[in-house]
C-alpha atoms as a PDB file:
ATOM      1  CA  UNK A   1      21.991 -10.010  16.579  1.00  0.00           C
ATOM      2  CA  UNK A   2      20.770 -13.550  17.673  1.00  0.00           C
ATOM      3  CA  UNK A   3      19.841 -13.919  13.612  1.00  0.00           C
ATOM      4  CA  UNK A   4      23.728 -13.542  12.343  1.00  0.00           C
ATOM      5  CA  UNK A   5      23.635 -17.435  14.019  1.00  0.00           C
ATOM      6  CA  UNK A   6      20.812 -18.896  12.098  1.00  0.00           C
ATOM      7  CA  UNK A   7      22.640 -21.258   8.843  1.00  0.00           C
ATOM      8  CA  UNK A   8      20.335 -22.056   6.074  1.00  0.00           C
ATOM      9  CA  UNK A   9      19.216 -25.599   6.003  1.00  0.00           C
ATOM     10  CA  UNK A  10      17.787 -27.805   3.251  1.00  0.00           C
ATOM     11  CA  UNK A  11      14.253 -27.089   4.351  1.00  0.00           C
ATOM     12  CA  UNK A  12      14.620 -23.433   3.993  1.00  0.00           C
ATOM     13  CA  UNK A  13      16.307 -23.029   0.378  1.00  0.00           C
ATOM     14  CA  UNK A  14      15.330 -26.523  -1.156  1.00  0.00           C
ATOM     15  CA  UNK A  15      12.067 -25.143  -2.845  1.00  0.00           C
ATOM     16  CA  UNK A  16      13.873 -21.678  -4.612  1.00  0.00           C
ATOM     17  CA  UNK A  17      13.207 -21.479  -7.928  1.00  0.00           C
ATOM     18  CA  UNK A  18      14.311 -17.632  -8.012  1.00  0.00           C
ATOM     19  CA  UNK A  19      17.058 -15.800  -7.013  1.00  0.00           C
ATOM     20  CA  UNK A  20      16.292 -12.308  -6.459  1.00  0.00           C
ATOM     21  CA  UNK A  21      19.541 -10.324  -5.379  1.00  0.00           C
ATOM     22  CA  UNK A  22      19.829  -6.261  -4.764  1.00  0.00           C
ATOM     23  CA  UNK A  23      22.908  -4.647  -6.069  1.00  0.00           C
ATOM     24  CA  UNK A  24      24.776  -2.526  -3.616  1.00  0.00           C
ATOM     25  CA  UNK A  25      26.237  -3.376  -0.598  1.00  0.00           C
ATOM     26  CA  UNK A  26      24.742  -6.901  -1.079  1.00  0.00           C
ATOM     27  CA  UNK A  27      26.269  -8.217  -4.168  1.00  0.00           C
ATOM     28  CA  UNK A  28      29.456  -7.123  -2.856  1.00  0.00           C
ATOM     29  CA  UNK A  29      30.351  -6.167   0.735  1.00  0.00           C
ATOM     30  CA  UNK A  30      29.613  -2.987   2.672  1.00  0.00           C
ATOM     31  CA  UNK A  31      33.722  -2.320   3.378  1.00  0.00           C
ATOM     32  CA  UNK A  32      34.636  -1.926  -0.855  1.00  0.00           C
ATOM     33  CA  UNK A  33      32.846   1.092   0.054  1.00  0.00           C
ATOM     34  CA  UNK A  34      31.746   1.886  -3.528  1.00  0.00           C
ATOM     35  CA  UNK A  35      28.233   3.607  -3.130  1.00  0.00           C
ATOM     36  CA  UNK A  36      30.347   6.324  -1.098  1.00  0.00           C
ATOM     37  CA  UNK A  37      31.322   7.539  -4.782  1.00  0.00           C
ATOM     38  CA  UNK A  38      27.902   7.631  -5.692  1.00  0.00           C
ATOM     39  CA  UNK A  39      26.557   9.097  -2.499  1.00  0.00           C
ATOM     40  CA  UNK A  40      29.177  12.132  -2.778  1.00  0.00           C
ATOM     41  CA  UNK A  41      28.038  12.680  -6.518  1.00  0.00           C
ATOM     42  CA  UNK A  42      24.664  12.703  -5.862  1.00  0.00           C
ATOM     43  CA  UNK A  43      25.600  15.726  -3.475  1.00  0.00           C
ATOM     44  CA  UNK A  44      27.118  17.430  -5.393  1.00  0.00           C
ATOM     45  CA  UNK A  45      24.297  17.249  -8.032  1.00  0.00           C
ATOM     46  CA  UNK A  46      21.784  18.776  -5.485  1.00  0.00           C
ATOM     47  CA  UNK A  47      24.243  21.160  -4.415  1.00  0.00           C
ATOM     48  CA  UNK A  48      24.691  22.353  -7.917  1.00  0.00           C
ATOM     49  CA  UNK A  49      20.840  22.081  -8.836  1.00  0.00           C
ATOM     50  CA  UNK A  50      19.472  24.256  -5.553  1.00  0.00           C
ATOM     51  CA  UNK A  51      22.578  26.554  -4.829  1.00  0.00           C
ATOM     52  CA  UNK A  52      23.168  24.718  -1.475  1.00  0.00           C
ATOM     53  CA  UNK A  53      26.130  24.604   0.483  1.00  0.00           C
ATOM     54  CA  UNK A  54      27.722  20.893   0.380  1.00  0.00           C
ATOM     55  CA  UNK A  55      26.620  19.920   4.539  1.00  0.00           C
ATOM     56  CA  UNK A  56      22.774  21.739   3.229  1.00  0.00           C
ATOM     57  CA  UNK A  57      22.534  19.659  -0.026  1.00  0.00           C
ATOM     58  CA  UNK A  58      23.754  16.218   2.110  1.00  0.00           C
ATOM     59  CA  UNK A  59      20.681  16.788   4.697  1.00  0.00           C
ATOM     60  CA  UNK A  60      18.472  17.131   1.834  1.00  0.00           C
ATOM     61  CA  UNK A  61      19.823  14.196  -0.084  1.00  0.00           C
ATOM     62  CA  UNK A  62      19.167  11.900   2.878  1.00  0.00           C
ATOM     63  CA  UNK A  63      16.088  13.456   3.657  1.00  0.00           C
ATOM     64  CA  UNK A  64      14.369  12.571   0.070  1.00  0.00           C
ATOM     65  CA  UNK A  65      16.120   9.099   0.165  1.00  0.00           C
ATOM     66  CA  UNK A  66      14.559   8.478   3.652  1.00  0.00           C
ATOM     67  CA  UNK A  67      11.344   9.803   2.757  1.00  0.00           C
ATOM     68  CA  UNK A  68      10.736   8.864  -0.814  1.00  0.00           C
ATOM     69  CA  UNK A  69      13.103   5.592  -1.314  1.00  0.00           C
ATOM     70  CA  UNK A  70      15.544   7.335  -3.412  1.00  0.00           C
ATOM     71  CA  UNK A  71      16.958  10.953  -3.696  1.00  0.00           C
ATOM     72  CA  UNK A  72      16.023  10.547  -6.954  1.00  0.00           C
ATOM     73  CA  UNK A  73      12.672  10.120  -6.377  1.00  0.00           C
ATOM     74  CA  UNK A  74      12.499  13.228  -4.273  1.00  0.00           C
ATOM     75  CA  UNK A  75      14.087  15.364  -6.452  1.00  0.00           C
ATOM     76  CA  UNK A  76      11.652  13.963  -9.494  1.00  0.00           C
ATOM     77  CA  UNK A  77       8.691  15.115  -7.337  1.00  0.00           C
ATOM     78  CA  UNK A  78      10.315  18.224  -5.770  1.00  0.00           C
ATOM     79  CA  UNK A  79      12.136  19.582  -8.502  1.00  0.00           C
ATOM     80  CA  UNK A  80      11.362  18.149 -11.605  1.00  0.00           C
ATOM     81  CA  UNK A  81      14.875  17.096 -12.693  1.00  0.00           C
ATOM     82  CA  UNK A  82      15.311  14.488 -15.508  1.00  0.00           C
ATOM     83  CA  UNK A  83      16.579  11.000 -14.053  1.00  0.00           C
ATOM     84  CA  UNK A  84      18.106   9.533 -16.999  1.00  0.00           C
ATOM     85  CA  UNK A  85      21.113  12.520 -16.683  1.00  0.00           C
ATOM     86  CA  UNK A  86      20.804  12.516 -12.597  1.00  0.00           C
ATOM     87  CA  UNK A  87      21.209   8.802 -12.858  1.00  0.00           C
ATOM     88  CA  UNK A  88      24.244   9.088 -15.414  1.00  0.00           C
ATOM     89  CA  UNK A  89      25.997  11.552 -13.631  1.00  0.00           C
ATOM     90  CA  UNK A  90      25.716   9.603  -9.618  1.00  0.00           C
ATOM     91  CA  UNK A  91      27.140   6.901 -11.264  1.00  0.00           C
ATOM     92  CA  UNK A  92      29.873   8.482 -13.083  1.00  0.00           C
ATOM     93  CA  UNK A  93      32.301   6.207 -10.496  1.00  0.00           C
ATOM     94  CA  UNK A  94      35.438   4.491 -10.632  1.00  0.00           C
ATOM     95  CA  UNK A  95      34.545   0.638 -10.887  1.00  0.00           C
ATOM     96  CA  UNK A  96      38.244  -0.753 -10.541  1.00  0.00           C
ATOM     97  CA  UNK A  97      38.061  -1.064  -6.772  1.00  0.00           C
ATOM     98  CA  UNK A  98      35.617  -3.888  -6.993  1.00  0.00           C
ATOM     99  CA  UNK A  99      37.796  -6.456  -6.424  1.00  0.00           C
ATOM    100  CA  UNK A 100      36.341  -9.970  -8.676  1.00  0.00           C
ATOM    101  CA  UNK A 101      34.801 -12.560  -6.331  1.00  0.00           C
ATOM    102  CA  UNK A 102      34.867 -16.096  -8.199  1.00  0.00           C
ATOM    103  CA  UNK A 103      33.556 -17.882  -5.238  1.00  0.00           C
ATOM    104  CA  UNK A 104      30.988 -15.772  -4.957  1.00  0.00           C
ATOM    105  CA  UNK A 105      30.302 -16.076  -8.779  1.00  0.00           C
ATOM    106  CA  UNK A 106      31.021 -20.033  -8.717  1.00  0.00           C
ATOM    107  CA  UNK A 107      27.708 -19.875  -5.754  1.00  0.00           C
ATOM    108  CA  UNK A 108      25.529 -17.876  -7.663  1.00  0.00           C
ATOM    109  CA  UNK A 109      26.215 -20.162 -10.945  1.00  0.00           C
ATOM    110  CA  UNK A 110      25.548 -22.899  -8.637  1.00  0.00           C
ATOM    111  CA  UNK A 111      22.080 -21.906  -7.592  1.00  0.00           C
ATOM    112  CA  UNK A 112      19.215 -24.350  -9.194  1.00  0.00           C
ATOM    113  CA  UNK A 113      16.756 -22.173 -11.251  1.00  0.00           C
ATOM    114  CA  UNK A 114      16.547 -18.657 -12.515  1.00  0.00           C
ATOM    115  CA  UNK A 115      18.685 -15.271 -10.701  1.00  0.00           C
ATOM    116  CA  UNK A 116      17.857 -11.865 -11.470  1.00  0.00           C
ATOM    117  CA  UNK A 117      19.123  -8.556  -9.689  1.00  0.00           C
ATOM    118  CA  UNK A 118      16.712  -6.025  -8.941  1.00  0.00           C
ATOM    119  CA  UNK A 119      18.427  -2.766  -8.342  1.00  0.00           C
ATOM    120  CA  UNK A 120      17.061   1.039  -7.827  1.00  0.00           C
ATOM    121  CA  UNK A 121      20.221   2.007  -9.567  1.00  0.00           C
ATOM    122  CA  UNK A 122      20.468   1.974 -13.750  1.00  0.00           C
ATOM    123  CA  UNK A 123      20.980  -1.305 -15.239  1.00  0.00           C
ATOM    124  CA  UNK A 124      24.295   0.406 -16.107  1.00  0.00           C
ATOM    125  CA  UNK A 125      25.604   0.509 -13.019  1.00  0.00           C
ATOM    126  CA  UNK A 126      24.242  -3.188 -12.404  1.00  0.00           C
ATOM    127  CA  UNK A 127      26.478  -4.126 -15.314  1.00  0.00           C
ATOM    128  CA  UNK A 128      29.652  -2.459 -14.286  1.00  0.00           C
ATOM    129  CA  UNK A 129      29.510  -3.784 -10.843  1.00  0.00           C
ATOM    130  CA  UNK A 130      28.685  -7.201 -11.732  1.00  0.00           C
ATOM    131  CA  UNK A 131      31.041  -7.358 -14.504  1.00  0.00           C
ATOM    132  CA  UNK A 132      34.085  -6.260 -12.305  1.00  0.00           C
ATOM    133  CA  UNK A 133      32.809  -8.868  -9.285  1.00  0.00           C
ATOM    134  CA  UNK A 134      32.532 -11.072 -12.765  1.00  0.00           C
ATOM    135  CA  UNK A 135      29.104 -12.855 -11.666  1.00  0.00           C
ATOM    136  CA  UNK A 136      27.280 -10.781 -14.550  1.00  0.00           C
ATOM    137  CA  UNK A 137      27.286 -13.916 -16.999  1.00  0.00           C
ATOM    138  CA  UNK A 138      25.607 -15.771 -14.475  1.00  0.00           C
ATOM    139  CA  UNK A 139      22.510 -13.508 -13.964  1.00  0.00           C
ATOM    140  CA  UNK A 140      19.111 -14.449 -16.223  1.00  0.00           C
ATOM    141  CA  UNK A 141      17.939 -10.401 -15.930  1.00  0.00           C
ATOM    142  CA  UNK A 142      18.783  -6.807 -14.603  1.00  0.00           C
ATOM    143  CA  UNK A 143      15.444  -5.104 -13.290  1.00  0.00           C
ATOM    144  CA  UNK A 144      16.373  -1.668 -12.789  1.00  0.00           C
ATOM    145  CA  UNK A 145      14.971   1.717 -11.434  1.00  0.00           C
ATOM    146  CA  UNK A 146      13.733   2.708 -15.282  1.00  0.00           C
ATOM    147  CA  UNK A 147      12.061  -0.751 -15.928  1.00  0.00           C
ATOM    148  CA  UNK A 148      10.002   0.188 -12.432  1.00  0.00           C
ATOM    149  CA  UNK A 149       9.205   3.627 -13.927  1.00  0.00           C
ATOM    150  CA  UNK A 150      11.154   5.293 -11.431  1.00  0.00           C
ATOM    151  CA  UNK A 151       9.286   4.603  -8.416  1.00  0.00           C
ATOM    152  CA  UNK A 152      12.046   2.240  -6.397  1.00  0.00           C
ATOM    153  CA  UNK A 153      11.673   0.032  -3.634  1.00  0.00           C
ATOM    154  CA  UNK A 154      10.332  -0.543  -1.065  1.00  0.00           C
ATOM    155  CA  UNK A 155       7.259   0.289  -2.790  1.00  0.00           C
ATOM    156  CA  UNK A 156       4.823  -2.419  -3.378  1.00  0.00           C
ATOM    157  CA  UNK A 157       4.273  -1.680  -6.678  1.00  0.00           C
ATOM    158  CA  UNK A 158       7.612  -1.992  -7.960  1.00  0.00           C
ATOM    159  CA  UNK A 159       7.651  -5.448  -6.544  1.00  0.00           C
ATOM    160  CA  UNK A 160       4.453  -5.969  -8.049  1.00  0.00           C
ATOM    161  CA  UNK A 161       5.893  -5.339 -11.673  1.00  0.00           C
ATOM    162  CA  UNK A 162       9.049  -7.275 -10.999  1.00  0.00           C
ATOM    163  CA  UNK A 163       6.992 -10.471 -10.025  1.00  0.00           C
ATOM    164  CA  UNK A 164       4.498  -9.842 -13.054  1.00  0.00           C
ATOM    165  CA  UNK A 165       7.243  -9.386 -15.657  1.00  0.00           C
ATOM    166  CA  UNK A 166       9.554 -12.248 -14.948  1.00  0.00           C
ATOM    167  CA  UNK A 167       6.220 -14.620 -13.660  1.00  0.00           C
ATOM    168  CA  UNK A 168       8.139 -14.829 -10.643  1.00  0.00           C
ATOM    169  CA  UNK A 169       5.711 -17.092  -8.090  1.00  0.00           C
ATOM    170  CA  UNK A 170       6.967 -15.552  -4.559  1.00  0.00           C
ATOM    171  CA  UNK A 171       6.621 -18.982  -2.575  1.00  0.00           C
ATOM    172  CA  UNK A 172       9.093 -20.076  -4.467  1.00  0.00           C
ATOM    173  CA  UNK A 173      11.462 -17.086  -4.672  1.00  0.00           C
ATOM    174  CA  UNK A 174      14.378 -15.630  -2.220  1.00  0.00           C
ATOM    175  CA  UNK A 175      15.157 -11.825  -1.701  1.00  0.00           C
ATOM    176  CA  UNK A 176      18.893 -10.782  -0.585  1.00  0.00           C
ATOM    177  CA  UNK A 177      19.007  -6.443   0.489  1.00  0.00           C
ATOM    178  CA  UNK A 178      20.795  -4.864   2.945  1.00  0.00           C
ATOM    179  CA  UNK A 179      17.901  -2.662   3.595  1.00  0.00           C
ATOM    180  CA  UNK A 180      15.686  -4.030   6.392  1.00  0.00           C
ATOM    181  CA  UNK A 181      12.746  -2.282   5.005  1.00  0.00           C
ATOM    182  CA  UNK A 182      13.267  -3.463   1.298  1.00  0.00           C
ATOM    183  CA  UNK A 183      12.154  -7.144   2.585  1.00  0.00           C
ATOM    184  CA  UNK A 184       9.038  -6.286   4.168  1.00  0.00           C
ATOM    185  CA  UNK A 185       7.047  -6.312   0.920  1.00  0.00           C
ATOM    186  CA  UNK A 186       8.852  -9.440   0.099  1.00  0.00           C
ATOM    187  CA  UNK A 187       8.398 -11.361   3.388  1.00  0.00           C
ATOM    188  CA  UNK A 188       4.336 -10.244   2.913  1.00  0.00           C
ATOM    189  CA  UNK A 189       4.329 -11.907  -0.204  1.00  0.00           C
ATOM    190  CA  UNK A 190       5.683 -15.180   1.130  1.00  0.00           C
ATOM    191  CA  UNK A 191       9.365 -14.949  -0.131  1.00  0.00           C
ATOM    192  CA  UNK A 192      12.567 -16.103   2.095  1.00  0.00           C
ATOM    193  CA  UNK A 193      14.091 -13.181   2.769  1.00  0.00           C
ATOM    194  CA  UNK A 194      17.902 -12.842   3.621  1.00  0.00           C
ATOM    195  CA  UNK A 195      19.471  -9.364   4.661  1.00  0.00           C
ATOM    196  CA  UNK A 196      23.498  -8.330   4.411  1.00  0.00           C
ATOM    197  CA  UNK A 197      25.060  -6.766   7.007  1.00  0.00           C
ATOM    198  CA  UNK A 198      28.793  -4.749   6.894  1.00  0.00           C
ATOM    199  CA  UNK A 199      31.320  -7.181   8.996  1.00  0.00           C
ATOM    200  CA  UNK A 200      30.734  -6.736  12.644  1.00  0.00           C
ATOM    201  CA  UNK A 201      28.051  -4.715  12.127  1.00  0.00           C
ATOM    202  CA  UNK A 202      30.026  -1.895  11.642  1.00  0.00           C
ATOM    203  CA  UNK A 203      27.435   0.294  10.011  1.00  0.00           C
ATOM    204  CA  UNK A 204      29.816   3.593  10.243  1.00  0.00           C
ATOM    205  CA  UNK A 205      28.114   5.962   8.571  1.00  0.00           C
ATOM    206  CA  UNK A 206      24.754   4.504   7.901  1.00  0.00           C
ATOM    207  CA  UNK A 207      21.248   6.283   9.046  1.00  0.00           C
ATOM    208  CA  UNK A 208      19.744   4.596  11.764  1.00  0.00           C
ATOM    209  CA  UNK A 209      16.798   3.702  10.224  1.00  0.00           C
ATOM    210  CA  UNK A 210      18.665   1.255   7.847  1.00  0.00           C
ATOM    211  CA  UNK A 211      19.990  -0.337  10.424  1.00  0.00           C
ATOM    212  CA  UNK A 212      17.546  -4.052  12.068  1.00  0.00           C
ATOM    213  CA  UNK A 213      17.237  -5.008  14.639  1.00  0.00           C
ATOM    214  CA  UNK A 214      15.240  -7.618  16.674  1.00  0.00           C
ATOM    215  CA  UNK A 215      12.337  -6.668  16.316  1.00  0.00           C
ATOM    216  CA  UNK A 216      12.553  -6.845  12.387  1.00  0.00           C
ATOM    217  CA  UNK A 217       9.964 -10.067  11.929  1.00  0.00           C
ATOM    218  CA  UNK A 218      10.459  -9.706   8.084  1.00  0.00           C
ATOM    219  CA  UNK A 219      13.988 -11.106   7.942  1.00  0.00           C
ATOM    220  CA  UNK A 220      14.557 -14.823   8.209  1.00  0.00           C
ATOM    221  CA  UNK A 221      18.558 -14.844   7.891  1.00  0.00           C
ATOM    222  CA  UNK A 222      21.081 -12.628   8.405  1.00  0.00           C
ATOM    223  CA  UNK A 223      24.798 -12.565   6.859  1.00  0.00           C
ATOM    224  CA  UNK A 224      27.677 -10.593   6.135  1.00  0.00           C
ATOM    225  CA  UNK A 225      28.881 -13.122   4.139  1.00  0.00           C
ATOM    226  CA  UNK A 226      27.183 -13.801   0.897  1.00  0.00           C
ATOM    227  CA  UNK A 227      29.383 -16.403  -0.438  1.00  0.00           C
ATOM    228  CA  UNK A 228      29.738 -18.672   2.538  1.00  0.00           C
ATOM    229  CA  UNK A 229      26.127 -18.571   2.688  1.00  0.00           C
ATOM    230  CA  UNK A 230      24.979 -19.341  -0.642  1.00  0.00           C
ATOM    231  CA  UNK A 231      28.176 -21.862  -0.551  1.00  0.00           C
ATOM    232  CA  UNK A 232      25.997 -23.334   2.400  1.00  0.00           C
ATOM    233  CA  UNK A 233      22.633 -23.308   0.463  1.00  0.00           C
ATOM    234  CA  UNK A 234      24.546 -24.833  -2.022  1.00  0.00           C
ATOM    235  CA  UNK A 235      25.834 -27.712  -0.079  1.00  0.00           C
ATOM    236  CA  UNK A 236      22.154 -28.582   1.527  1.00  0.00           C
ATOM    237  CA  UNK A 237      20.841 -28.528  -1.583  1.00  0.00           C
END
């Protein structure tokens, strides 16, 4: 992808005031493989709530996350189920293969002005993950699925009550995902919008549809490292 190529410059970063970072598979790389734990729990809880064979309950997992932003969104409207124990029990996970990143926390410390991460997972999980990277110290807020009344990104709305709570002004703010279609709403509202990629693209078992490509106007960089690139904004700054 011709964007992988494109290094931030002083231009680009030098008026971000906030620091808006997703939490998996962007605050730590797609190969430590961690939301596979949650992915396979979050089977077997459909599997468990409809009766469904484990391949059956997988397809329908994917199917509400693709069509409603989250399986647990889909199973809220479909089946009623309460999030608070659907959201305990996907992220019932072992944390200690999160390796700590202190470059990547010594960047994000760096960073002139407020950084918040904005997750569709529990502020729980935020907290775990970020503690074992050990970059939660250097985060101002956690804005989590709860806080957006369960209706995650990439709704508008859920953007909408991010920016209004923390007064964020978007011409002044960055967005990191790994989700092409979680930037669109931020690109639209005149954010700089960065999206992480797994090394080499290698995407293994990823839908197709959260994959970019070319044609995805709404992201202006591209990395698979979020270090070296903040490390970058860092220096031009």
């Amino acid at each position: 992808m011709k964007k992988l190529d494109r290094l931030p410059t002083h231009d680009d970063f030098s008026h971000v005031t906030d620091w808006v970072f997703d939490l998996d598979n962007t605050l730590y790389p797609h190969h430590v493989n961690l939301f596979s734990q949650i992915d396979r729990n979050m089977t077997a809880y459909v599997a468990a709530l409809l009766s469904l064979e484990p391949a059956d309950a997988k397809k329908l997992q994917k199917d509400y996350y693709r069509d409603h932003g989250t399986t647990l969104k889909g199973l809220m409207i479909h089946h009623g189920i309460d999030p608070n124990e659907f959201l305990e029990k996907a992220h019932a996970i072992d944390y200690s293969i999160v390796p700590p990143d202190p470059t990547l926390g010594d960047a994000i410390k760096a960073l002139p002005g407020r950084k918040f991460i904005f997750t569709n997972g529990s502020v729980a999980h935020a907290e775990m993950t970020a503690q074992a990277l050990g970059i939660l110290d250097h985060f101002n807020d956690i804005f989590d699925i709860v806080a957006a009344d369960f209706v995650p990104k990439p709704a508008g709305e859920t953007y909408d009550k991010f920016m209004s709570l923390h007064r964020v002004d978007t011409r002044n703010a960055a967005m990191f995902e790994d989700l092409p279609r979680n930037l669109l709403v931020p690109k639209t509202l005149g954010m700089t919008t960065v999206l992480l990629v797994p090394r080499n693209f290698e995407y293994e078992f990823a839908e197709s549809w959260e994959q970019s490509n070319d044609q995805d106007e709404q992201i202006d960089y591209v990395t698979e490292d979020l270090a070296g690139f903040l490390k970058r904004v860092i220096a031009d700054l």
